[in-house]
C-alpha atoms as a PDB file:
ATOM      1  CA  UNK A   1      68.950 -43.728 -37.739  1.00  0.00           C
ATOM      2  CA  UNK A   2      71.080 -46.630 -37.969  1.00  0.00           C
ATOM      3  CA  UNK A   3      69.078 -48.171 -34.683  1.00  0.00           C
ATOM      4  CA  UNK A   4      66.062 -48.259 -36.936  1.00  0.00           C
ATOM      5  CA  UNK A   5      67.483 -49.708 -39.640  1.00  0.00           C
ATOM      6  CA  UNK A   6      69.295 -52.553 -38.301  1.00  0.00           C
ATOM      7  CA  UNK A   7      65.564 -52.904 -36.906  1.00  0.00           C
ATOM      8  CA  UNK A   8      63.653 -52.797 -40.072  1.00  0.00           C
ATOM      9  CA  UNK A   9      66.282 -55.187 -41.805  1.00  0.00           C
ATOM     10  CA  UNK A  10      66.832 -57.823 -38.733  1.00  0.00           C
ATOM     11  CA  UNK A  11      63.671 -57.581 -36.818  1.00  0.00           C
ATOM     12  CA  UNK A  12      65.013 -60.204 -34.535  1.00  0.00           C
ATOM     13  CA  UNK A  13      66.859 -57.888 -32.764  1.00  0.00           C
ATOM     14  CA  UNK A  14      63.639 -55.965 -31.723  1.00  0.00           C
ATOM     15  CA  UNK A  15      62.316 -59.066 -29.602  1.00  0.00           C
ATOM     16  CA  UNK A  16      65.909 -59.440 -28.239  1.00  0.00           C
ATOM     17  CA  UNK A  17      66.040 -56.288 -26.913  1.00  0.00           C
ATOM     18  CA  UNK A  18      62.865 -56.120 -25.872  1.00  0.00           C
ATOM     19  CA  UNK A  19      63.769 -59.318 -23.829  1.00  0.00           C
ATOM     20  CA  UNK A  20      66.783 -57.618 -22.187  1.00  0.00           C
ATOM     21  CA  UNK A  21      65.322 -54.644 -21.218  1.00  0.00           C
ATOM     22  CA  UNK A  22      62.208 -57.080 -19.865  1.00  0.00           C
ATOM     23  CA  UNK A  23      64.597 -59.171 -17.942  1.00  0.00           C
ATOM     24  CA  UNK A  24      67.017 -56.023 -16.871  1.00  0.00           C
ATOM     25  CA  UNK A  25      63.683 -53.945 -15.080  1.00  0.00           C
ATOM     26  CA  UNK A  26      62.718 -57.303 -13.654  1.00  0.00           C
ATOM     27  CA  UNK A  27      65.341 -57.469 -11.654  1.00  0.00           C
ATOM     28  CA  UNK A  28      65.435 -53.875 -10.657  1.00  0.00           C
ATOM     29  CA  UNK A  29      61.687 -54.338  -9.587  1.00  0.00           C
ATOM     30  CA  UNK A  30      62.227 -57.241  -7.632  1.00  0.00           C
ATOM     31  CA  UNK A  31      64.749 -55.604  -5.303  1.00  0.00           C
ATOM     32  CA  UNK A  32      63.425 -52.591  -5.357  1.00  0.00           C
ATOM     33  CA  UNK A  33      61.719 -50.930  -2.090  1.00  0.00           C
ATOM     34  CA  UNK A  34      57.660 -51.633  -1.609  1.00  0.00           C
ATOM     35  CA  UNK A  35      57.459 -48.309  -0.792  1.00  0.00           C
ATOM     36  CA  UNK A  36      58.346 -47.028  -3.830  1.00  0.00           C
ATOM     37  CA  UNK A  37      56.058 -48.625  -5.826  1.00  0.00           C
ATOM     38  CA  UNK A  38      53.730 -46.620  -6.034  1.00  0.00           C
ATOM     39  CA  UNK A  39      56.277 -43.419  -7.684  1.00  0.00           C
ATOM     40  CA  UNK A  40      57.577 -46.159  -9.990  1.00  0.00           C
ATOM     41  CA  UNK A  41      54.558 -47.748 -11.194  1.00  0.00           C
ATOM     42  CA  UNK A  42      53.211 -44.208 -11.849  1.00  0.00           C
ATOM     43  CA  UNK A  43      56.387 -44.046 -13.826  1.00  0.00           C
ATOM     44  CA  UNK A  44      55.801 -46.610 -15.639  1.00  0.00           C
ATOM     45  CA  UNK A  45      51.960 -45.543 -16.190  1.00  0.00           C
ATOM     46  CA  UNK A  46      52.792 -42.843 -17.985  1.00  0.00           C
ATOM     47  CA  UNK A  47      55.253 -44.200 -20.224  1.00  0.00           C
ATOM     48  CA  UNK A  48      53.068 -47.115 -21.869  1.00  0.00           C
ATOM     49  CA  UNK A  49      49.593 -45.297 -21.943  1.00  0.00           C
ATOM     50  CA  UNK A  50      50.592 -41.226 -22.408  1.00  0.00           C
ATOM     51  CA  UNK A  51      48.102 -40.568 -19.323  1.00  0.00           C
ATOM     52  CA  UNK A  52      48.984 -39.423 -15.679  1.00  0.00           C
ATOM     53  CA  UNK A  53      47.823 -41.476 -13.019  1.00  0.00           C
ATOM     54  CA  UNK A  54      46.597 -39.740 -10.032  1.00  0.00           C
ATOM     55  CA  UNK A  55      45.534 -41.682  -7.357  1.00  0.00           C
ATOM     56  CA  UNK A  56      43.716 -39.373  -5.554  1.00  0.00           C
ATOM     57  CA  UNK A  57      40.866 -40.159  -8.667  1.00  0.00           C
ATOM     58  CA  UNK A  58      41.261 -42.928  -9.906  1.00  0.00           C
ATOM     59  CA  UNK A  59      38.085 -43.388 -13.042  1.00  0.00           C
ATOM     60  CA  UNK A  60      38.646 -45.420 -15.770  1.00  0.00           C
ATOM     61  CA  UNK A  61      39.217 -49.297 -15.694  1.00  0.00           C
ATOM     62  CA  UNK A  62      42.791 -48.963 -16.142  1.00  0.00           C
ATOM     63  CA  UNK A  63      43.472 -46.284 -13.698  1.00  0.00           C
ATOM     64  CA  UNK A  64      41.725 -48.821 -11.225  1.00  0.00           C
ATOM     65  CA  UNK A  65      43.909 -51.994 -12.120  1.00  0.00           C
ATOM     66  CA  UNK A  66      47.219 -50.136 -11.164  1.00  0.00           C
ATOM     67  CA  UNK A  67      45.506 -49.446  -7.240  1.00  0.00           C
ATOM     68  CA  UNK A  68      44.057 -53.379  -7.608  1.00  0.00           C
ATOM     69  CA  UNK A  69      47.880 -54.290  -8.530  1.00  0.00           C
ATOM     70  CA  UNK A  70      49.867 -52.881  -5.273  1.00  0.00           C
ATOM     71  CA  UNK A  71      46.699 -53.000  -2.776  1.00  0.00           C
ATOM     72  CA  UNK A  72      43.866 -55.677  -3.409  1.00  0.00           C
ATOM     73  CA  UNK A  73      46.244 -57.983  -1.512  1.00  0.00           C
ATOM     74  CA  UNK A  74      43.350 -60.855  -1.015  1.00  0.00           C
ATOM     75  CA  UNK A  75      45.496 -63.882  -0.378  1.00  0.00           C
ATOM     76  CA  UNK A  76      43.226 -65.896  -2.584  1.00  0.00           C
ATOM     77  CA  UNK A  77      44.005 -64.396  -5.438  1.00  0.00           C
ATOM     78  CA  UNK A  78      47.515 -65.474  -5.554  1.00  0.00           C
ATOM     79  CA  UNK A  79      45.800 -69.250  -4.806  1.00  0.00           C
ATOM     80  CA  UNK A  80      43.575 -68.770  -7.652  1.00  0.00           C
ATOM     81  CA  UNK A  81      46.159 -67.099 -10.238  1.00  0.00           C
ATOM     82  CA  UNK A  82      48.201 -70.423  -9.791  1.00  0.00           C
ATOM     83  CA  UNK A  83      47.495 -72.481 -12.802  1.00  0.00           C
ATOM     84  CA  UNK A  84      47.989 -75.476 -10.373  1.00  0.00           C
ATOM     85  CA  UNK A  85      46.420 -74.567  -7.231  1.00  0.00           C
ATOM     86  CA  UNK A  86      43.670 -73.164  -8.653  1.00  0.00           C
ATOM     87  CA  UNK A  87      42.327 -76.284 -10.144  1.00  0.00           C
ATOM     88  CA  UNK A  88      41.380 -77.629  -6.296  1.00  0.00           C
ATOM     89  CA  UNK A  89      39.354 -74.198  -6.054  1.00  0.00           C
ATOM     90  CA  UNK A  90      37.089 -74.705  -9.196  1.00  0.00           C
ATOM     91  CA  UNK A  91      36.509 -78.310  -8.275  1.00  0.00           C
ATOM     92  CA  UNK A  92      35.736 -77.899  -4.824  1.00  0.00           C
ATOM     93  CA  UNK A  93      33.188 -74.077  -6.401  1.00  0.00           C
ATOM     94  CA  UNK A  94      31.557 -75.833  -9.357  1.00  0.00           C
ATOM     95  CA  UNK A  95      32.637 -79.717  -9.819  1.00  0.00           C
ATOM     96  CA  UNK A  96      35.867 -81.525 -11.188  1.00  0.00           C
ATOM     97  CA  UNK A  97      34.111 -81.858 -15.000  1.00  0.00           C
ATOM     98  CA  UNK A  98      35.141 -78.214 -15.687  1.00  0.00           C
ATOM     99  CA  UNK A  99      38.871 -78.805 -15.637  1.00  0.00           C
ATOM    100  CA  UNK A 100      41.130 -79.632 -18.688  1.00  0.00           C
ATOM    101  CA  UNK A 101      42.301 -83.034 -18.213  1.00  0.00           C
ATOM    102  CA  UNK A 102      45.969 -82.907 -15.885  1.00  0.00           C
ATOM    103  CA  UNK A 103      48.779 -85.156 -17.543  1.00  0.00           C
ATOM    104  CA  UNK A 104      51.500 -84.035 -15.307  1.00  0.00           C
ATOM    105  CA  UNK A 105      53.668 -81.597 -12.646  1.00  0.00           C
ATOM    106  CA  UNK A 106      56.957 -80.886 -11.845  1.00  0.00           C
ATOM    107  CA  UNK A 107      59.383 -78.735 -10.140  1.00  0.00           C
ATOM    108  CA  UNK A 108      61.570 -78.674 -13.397  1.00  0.00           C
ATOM    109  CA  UNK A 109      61.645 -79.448 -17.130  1.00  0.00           C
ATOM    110  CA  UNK A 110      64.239 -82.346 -16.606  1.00  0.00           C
ATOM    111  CA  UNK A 111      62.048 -84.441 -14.309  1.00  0.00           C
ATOM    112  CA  UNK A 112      59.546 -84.828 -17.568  1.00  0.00           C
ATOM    113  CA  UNK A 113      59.115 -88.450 -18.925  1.00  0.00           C
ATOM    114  CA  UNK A 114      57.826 -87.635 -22.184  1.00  0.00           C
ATOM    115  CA  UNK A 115      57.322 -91.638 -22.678  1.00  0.00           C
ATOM    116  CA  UNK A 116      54.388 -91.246 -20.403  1.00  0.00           C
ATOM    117  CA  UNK A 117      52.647 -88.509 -22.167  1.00  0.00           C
ATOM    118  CA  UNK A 118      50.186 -88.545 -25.270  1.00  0.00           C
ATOM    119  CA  UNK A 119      51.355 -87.335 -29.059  1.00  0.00           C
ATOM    120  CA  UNK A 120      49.356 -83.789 -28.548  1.00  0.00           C
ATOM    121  CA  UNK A 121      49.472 -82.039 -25.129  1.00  0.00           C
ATOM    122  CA  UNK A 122      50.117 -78.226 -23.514  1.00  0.00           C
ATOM    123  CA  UNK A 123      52.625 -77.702 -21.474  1.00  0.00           C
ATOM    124  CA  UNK A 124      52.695 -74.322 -19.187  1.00  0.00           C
ATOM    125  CA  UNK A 125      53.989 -72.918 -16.131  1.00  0.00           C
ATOM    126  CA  UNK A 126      51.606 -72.272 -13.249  1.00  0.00           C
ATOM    127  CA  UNK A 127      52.763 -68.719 -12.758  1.00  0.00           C
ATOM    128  CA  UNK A 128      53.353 -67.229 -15.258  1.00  0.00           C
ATOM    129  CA  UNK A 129      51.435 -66.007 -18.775  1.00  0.00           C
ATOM    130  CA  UNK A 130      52.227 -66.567 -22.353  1.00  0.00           C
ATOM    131  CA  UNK A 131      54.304 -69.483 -20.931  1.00  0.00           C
ATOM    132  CA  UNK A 132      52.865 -72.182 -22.584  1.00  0.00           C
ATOM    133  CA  UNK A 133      53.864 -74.319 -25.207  1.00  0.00           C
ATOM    134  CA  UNK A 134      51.333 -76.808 -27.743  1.00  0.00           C
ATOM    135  CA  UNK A 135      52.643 -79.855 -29.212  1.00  0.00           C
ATOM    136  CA  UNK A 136      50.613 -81.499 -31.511  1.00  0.00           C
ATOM    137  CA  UNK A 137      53.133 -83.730 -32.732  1.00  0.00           C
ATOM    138  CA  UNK A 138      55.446 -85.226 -29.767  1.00  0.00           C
ATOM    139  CA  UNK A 139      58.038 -86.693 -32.370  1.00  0.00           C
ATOM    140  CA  UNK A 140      58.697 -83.017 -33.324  1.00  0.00           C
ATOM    141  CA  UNK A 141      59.444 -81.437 -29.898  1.00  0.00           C
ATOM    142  CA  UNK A 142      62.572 -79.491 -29.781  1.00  0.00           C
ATOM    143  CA  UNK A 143      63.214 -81.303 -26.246  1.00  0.00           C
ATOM    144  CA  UNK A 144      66.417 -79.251 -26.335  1.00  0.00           C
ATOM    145  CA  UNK A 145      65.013 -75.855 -26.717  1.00  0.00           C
ATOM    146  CA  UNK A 146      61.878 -75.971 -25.003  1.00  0.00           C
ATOM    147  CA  UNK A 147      63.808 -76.861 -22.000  1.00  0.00           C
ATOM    148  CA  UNK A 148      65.553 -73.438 -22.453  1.00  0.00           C
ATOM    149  CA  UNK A 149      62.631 -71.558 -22.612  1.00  0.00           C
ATOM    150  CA  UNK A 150      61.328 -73.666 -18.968  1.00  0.00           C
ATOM    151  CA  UNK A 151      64.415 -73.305 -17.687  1.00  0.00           C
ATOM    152  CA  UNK A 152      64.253 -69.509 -17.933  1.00  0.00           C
ATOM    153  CA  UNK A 153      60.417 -68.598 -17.493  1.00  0.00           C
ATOM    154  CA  UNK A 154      60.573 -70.889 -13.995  1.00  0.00           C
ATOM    155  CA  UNK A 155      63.394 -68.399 -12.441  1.00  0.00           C
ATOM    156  CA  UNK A 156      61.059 -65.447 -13.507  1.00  0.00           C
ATOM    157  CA  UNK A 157      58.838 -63.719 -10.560  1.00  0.00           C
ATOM    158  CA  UNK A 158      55.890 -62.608 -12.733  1.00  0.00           C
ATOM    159  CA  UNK A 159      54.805 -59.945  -9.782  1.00  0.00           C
ATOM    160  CA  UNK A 160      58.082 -57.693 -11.334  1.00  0.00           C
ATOM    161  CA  UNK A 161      57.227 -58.328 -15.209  1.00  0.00           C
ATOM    162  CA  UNK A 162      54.517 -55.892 -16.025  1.00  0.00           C
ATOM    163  CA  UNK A 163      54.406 -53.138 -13.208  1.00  0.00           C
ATOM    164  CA  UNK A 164      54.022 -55.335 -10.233  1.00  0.00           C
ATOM    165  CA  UNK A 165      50.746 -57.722 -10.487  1.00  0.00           C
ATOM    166  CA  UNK A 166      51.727 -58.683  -6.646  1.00  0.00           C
ATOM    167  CA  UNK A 167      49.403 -61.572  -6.988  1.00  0.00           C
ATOM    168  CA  UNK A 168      51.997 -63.639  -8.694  1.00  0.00           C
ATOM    169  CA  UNK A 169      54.842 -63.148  -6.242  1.00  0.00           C
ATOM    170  CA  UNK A 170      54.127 -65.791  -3.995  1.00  0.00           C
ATOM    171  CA  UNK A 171      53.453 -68.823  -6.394  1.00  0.00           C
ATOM    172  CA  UNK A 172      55.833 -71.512  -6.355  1.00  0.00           C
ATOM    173  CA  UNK A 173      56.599 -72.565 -10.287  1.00  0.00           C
ATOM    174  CA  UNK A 174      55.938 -76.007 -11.657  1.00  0.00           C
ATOM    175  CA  UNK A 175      55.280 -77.190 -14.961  1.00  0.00           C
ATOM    176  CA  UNK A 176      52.085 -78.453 -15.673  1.00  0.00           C
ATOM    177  CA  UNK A 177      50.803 -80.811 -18.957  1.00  0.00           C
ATOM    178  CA  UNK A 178      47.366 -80.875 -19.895  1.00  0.00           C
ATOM    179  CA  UNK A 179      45.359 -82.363 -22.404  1.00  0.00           C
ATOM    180  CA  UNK A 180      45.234 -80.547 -26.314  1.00  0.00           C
ATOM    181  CA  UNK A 181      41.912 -79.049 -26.765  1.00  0.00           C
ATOM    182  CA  UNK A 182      40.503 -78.111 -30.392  1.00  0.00           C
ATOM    183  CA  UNK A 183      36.960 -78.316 -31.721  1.00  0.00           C
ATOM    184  CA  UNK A 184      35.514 -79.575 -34.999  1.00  0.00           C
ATOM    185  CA  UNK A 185      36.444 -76.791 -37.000  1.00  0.00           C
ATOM    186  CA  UNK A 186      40.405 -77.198 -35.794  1.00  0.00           C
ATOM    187  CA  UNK A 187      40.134 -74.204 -33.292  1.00  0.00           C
ATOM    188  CA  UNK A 188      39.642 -73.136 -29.514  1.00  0.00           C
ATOM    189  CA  UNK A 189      37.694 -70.042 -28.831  1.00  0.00           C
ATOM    190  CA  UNK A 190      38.155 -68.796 -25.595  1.00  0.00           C
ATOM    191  CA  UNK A 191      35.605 -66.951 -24.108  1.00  0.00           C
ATOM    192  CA  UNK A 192      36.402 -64.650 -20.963  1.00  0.00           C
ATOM    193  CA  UNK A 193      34.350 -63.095 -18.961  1.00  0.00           C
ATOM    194  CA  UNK A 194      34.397 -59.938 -16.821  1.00  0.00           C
ATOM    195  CA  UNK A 195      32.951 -59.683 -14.014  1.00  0.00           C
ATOM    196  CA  UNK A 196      32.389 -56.509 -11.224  1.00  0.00           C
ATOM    197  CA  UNK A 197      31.724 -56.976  -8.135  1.00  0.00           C
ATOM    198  CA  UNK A 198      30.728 -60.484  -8.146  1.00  0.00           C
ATOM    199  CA  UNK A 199      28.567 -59.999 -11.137  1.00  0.00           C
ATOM    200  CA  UNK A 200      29.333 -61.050 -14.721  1.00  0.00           C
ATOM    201  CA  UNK A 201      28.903 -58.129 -17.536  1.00  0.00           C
ATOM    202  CA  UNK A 202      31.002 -59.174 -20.890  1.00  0.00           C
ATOM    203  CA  UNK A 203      32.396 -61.723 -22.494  1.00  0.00           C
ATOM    204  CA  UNK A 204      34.929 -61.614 -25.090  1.00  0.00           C
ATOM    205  CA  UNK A 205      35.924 -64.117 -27.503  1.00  0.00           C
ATOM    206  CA  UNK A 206      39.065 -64.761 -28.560  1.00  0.00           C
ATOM    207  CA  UNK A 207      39.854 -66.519 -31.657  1.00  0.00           C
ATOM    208  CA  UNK A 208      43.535 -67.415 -32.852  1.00  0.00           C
ATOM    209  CA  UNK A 209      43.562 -68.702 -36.617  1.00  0.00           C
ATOM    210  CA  UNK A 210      46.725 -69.070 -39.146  1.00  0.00           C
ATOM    211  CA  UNK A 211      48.222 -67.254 -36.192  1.00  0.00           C
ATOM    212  CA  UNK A 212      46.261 -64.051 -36.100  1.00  0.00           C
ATOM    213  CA  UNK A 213      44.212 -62.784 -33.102  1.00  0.00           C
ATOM    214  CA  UNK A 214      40.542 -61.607 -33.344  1.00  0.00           C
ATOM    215  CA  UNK A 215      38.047 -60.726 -30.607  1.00  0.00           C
ATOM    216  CA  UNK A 216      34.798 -59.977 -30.726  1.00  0.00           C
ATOM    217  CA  UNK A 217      33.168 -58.651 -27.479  1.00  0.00           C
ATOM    218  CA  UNK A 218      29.606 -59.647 -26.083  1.00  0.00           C
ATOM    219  CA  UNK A 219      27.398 -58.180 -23.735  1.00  0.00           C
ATOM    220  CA  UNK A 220      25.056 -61.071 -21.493  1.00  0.00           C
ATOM    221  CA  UNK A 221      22.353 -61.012 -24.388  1.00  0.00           C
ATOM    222  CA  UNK A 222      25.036 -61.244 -26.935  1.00  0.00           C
ATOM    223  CA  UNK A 223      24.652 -58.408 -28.745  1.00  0.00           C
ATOM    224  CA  UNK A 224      28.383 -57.310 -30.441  1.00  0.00           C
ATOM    225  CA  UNK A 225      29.939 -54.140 -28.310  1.00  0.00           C
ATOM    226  CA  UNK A 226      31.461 -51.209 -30.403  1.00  0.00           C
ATOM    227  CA  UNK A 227      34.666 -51.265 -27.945  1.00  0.00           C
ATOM    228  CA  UNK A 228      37.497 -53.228 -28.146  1.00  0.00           C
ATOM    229  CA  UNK A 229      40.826 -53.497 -26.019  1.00  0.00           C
ATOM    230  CA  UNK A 230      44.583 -53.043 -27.204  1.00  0.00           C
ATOM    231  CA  UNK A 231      42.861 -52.380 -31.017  1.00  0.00           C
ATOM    232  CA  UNK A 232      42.438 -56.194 -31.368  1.00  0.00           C
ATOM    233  CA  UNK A 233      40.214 -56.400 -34.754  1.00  0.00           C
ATOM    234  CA  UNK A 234      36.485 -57.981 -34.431  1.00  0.00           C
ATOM    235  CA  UNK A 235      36.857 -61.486 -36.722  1.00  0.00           C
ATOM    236  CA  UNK A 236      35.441 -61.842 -40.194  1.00  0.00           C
ATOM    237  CA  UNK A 237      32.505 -63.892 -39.510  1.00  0.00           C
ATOM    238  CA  UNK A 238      30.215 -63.332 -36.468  1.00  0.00           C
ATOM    239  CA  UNK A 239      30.819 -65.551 -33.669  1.00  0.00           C
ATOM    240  CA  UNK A 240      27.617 -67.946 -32.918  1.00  0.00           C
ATOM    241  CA  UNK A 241      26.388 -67.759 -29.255  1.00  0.00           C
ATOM    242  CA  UNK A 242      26.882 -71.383 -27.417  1.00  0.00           C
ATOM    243  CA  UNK A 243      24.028 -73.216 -27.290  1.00  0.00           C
ATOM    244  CA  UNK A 244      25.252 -73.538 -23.262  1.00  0.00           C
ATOM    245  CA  UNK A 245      26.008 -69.920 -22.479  1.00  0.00           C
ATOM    246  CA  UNK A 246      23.795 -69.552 -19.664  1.00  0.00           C
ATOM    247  CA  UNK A 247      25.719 -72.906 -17.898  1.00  0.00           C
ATOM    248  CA  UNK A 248      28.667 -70.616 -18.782  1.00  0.00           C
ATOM    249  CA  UNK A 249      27.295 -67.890 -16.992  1.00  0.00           C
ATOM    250  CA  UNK A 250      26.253 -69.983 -13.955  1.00  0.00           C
ATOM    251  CA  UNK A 251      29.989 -71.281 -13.585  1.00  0.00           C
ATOM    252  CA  UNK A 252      31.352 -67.228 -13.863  1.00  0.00           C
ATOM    253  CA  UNK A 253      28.625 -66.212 -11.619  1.00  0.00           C
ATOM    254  CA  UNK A 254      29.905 -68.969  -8.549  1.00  0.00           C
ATOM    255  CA  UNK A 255      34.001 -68.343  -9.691  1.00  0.00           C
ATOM    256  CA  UNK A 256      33.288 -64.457  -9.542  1.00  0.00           C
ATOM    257  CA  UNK A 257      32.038 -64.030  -6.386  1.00  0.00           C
ATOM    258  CA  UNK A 258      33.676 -61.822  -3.744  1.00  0.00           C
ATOM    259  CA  UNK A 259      35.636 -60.119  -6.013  1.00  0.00           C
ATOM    260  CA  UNK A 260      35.627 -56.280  -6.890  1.00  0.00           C
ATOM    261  CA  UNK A 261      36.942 -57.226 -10.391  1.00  0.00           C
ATOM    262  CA  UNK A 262      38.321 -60.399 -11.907  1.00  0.00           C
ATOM    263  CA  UNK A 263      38.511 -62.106 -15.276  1.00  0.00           C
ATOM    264  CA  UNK A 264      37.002 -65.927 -15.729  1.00  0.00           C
ATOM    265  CA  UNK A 265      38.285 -67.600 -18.640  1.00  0.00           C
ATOM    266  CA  UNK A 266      36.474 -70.492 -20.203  1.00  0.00           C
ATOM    267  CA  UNK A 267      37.142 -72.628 -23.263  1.00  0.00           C
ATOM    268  CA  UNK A 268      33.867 -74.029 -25.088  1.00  0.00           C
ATOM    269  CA  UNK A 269      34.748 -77.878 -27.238  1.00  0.00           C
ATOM    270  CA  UNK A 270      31.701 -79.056 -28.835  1.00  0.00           C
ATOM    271  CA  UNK A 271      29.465 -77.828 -26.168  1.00  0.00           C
ATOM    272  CA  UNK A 272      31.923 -79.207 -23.644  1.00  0.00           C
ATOM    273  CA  UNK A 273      33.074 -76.020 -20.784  1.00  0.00           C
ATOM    274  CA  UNK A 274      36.246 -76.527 -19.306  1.00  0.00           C
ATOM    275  CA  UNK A 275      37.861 -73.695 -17.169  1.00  0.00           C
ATOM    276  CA  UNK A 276      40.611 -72.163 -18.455  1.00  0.00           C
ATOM    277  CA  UNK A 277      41.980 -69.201 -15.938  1.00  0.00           C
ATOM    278  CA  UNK A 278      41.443 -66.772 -13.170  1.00  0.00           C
ATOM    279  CA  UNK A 279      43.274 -63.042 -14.003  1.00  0.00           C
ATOM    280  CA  UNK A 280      42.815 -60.303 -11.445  1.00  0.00           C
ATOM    281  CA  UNK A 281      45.439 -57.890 -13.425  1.00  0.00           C
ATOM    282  CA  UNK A 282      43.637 -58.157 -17.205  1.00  0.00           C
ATOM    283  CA  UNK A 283      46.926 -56.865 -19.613  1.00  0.00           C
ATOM    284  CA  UNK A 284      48.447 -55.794 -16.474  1.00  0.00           C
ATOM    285  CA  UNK A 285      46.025 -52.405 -17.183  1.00  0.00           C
ATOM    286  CA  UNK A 286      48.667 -51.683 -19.953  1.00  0.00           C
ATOM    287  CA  UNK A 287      45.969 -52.345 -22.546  1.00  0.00           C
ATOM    288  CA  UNK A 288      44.215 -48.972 -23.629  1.00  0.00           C
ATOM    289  CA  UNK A 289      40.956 -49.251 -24.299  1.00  0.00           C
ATOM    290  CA  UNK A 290      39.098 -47.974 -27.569  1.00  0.00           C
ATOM    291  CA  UNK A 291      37.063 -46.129 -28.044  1.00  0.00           C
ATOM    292  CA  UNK A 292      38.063 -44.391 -24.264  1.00  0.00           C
ATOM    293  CA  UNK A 293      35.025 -43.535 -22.979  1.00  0.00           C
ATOM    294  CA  UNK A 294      34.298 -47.723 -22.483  1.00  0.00           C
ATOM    295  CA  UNK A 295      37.456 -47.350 -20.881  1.00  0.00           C
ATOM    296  CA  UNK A 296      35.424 -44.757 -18.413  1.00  0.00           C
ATOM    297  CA  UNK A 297      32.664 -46.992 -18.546  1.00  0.00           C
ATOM    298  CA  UNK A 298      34.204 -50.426 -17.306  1.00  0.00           C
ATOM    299  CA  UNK A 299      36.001 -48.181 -14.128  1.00  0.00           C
ATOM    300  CA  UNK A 300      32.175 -47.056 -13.507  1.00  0.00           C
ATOM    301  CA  UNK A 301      31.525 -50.662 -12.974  1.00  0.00           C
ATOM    302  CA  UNK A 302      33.902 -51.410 -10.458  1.00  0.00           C
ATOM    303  CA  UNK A 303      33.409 -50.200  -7.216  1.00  0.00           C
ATOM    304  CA  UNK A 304      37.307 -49.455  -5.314  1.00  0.00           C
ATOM    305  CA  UNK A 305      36.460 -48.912  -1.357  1.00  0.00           C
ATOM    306  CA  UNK A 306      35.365 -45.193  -0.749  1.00  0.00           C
ATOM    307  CA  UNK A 307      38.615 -43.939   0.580  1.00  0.00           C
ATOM    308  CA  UNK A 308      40.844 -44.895  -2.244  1.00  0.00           C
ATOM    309  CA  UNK A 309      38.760 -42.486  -4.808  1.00  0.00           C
ATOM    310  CA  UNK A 310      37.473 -39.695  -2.695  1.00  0.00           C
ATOM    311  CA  UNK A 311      40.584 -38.975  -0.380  1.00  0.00           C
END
């Protein structure tokens, strides 16, 4: 009782705590036994999404990301989920004019000359997510604590965050600036796109305005789906299909291939594409999926190798 009030009166103290016990089971993760992961991260299965995971038969898209996490072990993947590395892959698959414009990298946040970079940029880590920060006004950059927050998400191992996405374990971290993007109207939809198989099927657009989230999700012929993932809210106003969505299809199609399942995230400025991510472990498969039969229905799509679901 008096947990939940300090809560409800210094909600602070949530994040904090959520931070500590973040930081505390990374650690334990990252020392603990491979073997073991599979016990653990069936552990951990059951506490975020109520379910059992048996991996005897494994169905739904979910159930599937968990065997994709310890055992999908492409070495490419960990090339391609390195905000740096992977920007050499997308030139050399579909041409240097999809990238966001690079301002900068380095090894740590003190090695930044912030003389040399523009008023508005984004700086992220390569290996990492959610570890970005936007400055649209350079003269206002808390130099001070944004170096805290670099300084701690570079000594982070991302595999050991969320239930062991294994494709981040290997990624050496950097800091990487790129250009500010926003369109017309002051925003920047990103559109990602999943893809089975080496085939694209949906694309969901994000939209972040006055700091709230809405997505609306699109089949290939953009007609609105009645499914939605971690109960994210469609937005007020329909969402306009580009004018070059088939060019953004054509860039999935050639960034997808050879995968069983990936994620291909683009950003659309003005009719301008620029590539915006590669994510093998989408919500680290933590994300339930409403109504659940779509959750049924995406795992239908993605074909695992015969022994892993009929054994």
């Amino acid at each position: 009782m008096i947990k939940r009030l300090l809560l409800k009166k210094m909600p602070g103290i949530s994040k904090k705590i959520s931070n500590i016990k973040s930081l505390y089971y990374h650690k334990y993760y990252s020392i603990l036994d491979e073997n073991k992961y599979p016990v653990v991260l069936s552990k951990i299965y059951k506490k975020k999404m109520n379910e059992k995971l048996d991996w005897n038969n494994l169905r739904t898209y979910n159930e599937k990301m968990q065997w994709a996490k310890l055992y999908d072990n492409n070495p490419l993947k960990t090339t391609l989920t390195d905000k740096y590395l992977v920007r050499d892959w997308v030139k050399e698959q579909v041409g240097e004019e999809y990238l966001i414009p690079l301002l900068g990298v380095w090894n740590t946040f003190d090695e930044i000359d912030f003389n040399e970079l523009p008023n508005e940029f984004v700086l992220k880590t390569n290996h990492g997510t959610g570890t970005n920060l936007i400055v649209i006004d350079k003269s206002k950059l808390n130099k001070l604590s944004a170096k805290k927050k670099f300084d701690k998400w570079l000594q982070i191992n991302y595999a050991f965050m969320s239930g062991f996405e294994m494709q981040y374990k290997e990624i050496k971290p950097k800091i990487i600036a790129e250009k500010y993007l926003t369109d017309n109207e002051g925003e920047l939809k990103d559109y990602k796109f999943l893809c089975f198989n080496g085939n694209v099927y949906y694309c969901w657009v994000n939209i972040e305005k006055d700091g709230e989230l809405r997505r609306n999700i699109y089949d290939l012929d953009w007609e609105l789906q009645p499914w939605t993932q971690h109960t994210i809210p469609n937005s007020d106003n329909p969402v306009l299909k580009p004018k070059n969505f088939d060019l953004m299809i054509s860039i999935v199609s050639k960034l997808c291939k050879g995968f069983s399942h990936v994620r291909v995230d683009l950003y659309n400025v003005n009719g301008k594409v620029y590539f915006g991510e590669m994510t093998f472990t989408n919500g680290s498969g933590f994300k339930k999926i409403h109504p659940f039969k779509y959750n049924v229905m995406l795992g239908d799509l993605w074909e695992l190798p015969v022994n892993v679901t009929s054994k």
